[in-house]
Protein backbone atom coordinates (compact mmCIF):
# COMPACT_ATOMS: atom_id res chain seq x y z
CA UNK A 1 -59.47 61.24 -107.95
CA UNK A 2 -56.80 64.34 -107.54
CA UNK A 3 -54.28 61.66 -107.38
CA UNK A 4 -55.18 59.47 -110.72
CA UNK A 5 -55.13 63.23 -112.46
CA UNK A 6 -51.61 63.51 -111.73
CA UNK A 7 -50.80 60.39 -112.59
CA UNK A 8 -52.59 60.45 -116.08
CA UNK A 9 -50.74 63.74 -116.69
CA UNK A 10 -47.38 62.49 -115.95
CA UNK A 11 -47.47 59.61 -117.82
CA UNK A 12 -49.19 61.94 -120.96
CA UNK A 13 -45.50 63.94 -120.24
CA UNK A 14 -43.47 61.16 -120.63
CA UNK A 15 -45.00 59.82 -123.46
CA UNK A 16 -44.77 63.28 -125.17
CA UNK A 17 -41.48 64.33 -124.52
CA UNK A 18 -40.33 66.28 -127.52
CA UNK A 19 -37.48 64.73 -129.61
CA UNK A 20 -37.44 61.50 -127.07
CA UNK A 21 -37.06 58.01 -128.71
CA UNK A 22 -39.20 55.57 -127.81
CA UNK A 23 -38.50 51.59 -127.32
CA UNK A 24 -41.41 48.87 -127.13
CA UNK A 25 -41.48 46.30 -124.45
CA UNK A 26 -41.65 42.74 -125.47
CA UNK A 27 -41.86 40.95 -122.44
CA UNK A 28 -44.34 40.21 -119.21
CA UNK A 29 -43.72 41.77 -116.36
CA UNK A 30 -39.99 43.24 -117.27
CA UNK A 31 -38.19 44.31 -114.59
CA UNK A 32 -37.23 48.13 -114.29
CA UNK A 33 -33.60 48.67 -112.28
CA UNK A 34 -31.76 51.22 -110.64
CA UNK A 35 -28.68 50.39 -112.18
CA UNK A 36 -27.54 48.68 -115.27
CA UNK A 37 -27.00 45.14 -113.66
CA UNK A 38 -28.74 41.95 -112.54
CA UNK A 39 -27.81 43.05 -109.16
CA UNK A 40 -29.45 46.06 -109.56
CA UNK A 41 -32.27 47.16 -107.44
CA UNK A 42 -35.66 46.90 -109.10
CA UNK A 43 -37.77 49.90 -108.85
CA UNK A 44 -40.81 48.79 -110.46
CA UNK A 45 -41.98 46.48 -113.77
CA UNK A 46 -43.49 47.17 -117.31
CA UNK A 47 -45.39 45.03 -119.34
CA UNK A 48 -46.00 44.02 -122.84
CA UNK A 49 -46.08 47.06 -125.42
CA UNK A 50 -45.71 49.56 -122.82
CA UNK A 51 -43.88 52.34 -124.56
CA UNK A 52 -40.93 53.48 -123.13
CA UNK A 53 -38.48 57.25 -123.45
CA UNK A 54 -34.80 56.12 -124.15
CA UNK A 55 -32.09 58.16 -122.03
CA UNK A 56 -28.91 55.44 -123.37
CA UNK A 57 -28.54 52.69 -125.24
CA UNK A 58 -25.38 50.59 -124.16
CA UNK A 59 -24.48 47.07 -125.14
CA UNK A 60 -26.88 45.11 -122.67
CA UNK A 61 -28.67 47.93 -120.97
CA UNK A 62 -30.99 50.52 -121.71
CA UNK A 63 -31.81 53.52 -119.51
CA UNK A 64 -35.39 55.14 -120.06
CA UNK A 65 -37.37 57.39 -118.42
CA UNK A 66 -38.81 56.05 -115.05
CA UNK A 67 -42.66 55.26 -115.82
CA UNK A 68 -45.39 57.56 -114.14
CA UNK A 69 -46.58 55.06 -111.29
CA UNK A 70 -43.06 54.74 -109.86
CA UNK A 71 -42.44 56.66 -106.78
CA UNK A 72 -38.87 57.97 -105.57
CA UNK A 73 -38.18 58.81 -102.07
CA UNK A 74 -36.50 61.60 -100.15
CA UNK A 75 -35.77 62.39 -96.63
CA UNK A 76 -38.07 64.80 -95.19
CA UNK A 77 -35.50 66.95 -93.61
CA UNK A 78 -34.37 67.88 -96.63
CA UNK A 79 -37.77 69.43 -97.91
CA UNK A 80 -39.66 72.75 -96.89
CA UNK A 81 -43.18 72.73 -98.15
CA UNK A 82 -42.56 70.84 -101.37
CA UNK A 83 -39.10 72.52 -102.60
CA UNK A 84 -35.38 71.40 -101.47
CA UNK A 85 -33.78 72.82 -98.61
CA UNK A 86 -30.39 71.12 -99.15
CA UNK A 87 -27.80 72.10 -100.94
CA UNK A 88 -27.59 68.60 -102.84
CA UNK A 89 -30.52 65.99 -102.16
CA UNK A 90 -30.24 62.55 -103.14
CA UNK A 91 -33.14 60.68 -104.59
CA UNK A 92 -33.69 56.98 -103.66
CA UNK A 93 -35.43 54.14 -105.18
CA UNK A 94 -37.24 52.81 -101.66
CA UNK A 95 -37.77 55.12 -98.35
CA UNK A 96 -34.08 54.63 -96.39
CA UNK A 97 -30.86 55.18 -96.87
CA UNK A 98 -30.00 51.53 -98.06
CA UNK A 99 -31.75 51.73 -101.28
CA UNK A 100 -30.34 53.13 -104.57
CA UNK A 101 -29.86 56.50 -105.17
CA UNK A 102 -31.91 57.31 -108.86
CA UNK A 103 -31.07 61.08 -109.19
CA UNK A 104 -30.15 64.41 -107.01
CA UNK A 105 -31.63 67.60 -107.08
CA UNK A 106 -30.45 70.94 -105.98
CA UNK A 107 -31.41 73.15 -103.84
CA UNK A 108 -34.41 74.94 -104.79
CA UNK A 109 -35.82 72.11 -107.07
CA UNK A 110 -39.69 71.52 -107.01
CA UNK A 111 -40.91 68.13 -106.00
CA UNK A 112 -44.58 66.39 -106.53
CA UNK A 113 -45.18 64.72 -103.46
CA UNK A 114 -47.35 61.27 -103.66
CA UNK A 115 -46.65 59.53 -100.68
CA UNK A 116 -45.26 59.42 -97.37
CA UNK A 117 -43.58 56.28 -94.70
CA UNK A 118 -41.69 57.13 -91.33
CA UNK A 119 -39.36 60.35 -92.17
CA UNK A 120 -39.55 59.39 -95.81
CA UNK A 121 -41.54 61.17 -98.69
CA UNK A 122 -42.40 59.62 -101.98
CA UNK A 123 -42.18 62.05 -104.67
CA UNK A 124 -43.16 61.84 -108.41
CA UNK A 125 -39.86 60.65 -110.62
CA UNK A 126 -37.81 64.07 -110.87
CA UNK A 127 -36.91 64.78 -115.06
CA UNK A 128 -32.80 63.86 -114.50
CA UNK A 129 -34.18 60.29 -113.12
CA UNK A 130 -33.51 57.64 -115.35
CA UNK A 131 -34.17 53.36 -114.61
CA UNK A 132 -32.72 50.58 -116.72
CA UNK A 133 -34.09 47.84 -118.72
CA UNK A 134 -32.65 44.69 -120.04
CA UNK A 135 -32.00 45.65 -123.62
CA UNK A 136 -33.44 41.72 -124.69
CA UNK A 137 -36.44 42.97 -123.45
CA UNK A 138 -37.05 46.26 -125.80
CA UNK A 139 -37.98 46.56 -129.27
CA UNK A 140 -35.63 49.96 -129.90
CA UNK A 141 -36.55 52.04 -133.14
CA UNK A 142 -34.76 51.63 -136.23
CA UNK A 143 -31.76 54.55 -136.79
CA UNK A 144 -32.74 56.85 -139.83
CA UNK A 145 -29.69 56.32 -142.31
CA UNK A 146 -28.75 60.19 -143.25
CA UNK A 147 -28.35 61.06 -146.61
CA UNK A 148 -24.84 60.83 -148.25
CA UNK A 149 -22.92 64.08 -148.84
CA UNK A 150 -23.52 65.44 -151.99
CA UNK A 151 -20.81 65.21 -154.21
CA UNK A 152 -18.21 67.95 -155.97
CA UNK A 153 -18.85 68.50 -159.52
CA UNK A 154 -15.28 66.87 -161.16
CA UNK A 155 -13.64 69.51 -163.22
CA UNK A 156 -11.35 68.89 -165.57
CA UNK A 157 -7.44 69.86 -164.99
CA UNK A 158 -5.98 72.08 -167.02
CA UNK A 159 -2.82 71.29 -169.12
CA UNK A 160 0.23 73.27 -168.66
CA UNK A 161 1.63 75.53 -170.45
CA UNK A 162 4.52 74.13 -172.99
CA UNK A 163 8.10 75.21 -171.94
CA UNK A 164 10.00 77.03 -174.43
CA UNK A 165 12.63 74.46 -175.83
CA UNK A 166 16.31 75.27 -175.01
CA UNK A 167 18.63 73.48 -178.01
CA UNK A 168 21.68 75.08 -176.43
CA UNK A 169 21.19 73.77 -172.79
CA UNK A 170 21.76 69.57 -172.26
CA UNK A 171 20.72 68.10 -169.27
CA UNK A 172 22.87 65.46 -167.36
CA UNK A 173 20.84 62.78 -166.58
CA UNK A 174 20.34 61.87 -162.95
CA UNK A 175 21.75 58.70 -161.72
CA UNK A 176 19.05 57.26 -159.43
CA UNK A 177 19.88 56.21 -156.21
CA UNK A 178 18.73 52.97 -154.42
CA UNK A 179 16.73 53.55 -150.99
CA UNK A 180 18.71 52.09 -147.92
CA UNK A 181 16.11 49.44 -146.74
CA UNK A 182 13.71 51.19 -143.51
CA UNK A 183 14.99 49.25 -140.39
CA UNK A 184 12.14 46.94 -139.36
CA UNK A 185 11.44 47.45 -135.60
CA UNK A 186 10.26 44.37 -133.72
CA UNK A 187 7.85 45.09 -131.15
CA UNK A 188 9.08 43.23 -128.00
CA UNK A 189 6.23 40.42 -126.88
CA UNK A 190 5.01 41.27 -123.52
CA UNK A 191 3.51 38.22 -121.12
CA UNK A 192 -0.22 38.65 -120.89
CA UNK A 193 -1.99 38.50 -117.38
CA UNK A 194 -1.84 35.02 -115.84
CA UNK A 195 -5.77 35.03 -115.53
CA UNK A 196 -6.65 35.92 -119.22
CA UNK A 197 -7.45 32.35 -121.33
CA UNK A 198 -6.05 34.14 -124.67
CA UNK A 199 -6.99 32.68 -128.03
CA UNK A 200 -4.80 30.93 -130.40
CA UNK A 201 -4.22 34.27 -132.88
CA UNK A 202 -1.35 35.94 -134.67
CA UNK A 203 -0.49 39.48 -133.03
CA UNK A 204 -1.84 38.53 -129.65
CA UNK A 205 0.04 41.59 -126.95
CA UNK A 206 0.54 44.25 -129.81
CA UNK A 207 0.95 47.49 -128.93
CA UNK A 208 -2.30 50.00 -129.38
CA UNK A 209 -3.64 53.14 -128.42
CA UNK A 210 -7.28 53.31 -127.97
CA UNK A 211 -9.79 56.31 -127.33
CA UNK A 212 -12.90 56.91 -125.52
CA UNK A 213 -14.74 57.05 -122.37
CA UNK A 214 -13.92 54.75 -119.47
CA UNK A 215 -16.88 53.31 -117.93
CA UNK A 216 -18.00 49.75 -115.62
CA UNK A 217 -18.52 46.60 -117.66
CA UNK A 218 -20.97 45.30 -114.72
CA UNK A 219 -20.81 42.55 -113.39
CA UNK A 220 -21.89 39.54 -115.56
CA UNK A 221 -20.29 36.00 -115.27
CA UNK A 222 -17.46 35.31 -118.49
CA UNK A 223 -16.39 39.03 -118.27
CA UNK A 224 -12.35 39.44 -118.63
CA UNK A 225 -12.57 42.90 -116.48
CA UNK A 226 -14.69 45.66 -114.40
CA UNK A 227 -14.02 48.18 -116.88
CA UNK A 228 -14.46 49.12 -120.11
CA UNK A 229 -13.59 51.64 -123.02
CA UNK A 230 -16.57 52.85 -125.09
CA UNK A 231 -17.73 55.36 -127.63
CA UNK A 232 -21.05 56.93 -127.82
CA UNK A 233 -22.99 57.42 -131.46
CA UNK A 234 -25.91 59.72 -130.30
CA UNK A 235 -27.64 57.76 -127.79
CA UNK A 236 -26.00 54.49 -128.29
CA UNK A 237 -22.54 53.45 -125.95
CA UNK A 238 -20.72 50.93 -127.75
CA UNK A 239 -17.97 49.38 -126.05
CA UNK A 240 -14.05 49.42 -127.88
CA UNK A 241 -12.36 46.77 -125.62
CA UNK A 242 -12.17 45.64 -121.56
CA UNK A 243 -9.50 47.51 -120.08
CA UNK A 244 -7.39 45.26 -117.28
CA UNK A 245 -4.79 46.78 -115.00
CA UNK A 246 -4.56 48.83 -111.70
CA UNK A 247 -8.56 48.56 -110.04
CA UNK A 248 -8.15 51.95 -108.14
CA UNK A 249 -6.30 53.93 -110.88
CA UNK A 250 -9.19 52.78 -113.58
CA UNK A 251 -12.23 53.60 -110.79
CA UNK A 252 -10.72 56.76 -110.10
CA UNK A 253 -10.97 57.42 -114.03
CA UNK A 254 -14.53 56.32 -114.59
CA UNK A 255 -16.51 58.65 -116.81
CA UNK A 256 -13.59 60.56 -118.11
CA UNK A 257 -12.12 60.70 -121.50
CA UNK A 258 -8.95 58.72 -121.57
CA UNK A 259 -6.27 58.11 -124.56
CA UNK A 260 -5.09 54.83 -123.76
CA UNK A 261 -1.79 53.48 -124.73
CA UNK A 262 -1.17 49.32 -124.37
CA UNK A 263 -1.09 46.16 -125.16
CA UNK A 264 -3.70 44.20 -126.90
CA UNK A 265 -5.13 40.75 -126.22
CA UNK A 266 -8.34 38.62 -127.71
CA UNK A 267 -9.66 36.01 -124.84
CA UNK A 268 -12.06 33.27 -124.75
CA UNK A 269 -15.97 34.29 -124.22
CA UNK A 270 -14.99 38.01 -124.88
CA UNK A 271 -16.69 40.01 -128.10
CA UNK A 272 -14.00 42.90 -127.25
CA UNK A 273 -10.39 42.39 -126.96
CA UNK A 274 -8.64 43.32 -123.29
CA UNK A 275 -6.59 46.51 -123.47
CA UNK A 276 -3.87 45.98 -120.39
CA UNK A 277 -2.53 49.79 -119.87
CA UNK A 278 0.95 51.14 -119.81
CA UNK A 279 -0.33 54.57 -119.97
CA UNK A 280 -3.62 56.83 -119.97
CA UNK A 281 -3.62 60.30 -120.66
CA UNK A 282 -6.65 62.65 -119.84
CA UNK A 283 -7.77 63.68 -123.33
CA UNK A 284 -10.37 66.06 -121.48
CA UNK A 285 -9.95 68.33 -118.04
């Protein structure tokens, strides 16, 4: 009985969060994952209707707030009583160190203990925990247009003053000059990647510079790289282009906020065009 208490209040938490958007499912037993790919460990399913807190919206994923039933597990050794003893604890989706780690909590954090296997303790989901659903799969709520800004009052501009007219004084026309014509640079056309199957457009490998936040594409089948540049409009992540180039350089880079200078090519399958880099600047420390 003590236990279906807590789990009534939890879920009466998450459904009451204040300010949280909330997304309806729209399919039968919907998988819930630890991370935001097919690959991805599942953690536990939803169903039909069940309403779900939105964390992020990105182009295929979703990450929500993990329901109330789902348990996370920690290593005992870690706990004293029912608070965190080390200075960083990681929080997994099954009890042992092969399974996903969901969230980490610092030292001192409270946990709500529900269950225990071997060494392992399953806690209630901790409030920086987040899962991810199959965006296909959620009905998301519609974005409130704001209002437009409301517009200056036009005022009329005043004339100026006549000159006093001087009869004594006659101006020598000027003789206009013709412009010299600008010098036209032409960008030099740089080879794409062997592997990219480009498609048949004008300005294929210009030179760009694009800005945002570089973070993985995932790994779905038809995808022209591992990483991608994106932009976030409040809770959505939209994604500006692939980015293709040095694999260690861009992992090294994932999550900051890059300037990107390069060139520019539209592939076959792709809804983004591939930025290849021949430089990226930090635009934050």
């Amino acid at each position: 009985m003590k236990r279906l208490l807590i789990i009534l209040a939890m879920t009466c938490w998450a459904l009451t969060v204040p300010g949280a958007e909330t997304a309806r499912v729209v399919g039968n037993r919907v998988n819930l994952r630890a991370e935001p790919q097919l690959r991805g460990e599942v953690v536990g399913q939803v169903q039909r209707n069940d309403q779900l807190s939105v964390i992020v919206v990105e182009e295929e994923w979703v990450a929500v707030r993990p329901p109330a039933d789902i348990i996370f597990w920690v290593h005992s050794d870690f706990l004293e009583g029912t608070e965190v003893a080390a200075p960083r604890l990681n929080v997994r989706a099954g009890p042992g160190i092969n399974h996903a780690v969901v969230a980490r909590l610092e030292r001192g954090a409270e946990v709500v203990k529900r269950d225990t296997f071997a060494e392992w303790v399953g806690i209630a989901a901790p409030t920086n925990a987040k899962v991810w659903i199959a965006r296909e799969f959620v009905e998301l709520p519609e974005p409130v247009a704001e209002p437009p800004p409301p517009q200056a009052e036009a005022v009329a501009p005043r004339e100026p003053a006549p000159e006093p007219e001087s009869p004594m004084v006659e101006e020598t026309p000027a003789v206009p000059t013709r412009p010299a014509p600008p010098s036209v640079e032409r960008p030099t056309r740089v080879p794409p990647p062997p592997d990219l199957d480009l498609i048949p457009l004008d300005g294929q490998g210009d030179l760009v510079e694009r800005e945002g936040t570089l973070r993985p594409a995932g790994f779905v089948l038809g995808r022209p790289s591992r990483y991608r540049l994106t932009r976030s409009r409040g809770p959505i992540i939209e994604t500006i282009c692939y980015v293709k180039g040095n694999e260690e350089q861009l992992h090294a880079l994932l999550g900051r906020a890059v300037r990107i200078s390069g060139r520019e090519y539209w592939v076959q399958g792709a809804r983004h065009p591939v930025l290849v880099p021949q430089s990226i600047i930090l635009t934050m420390p």
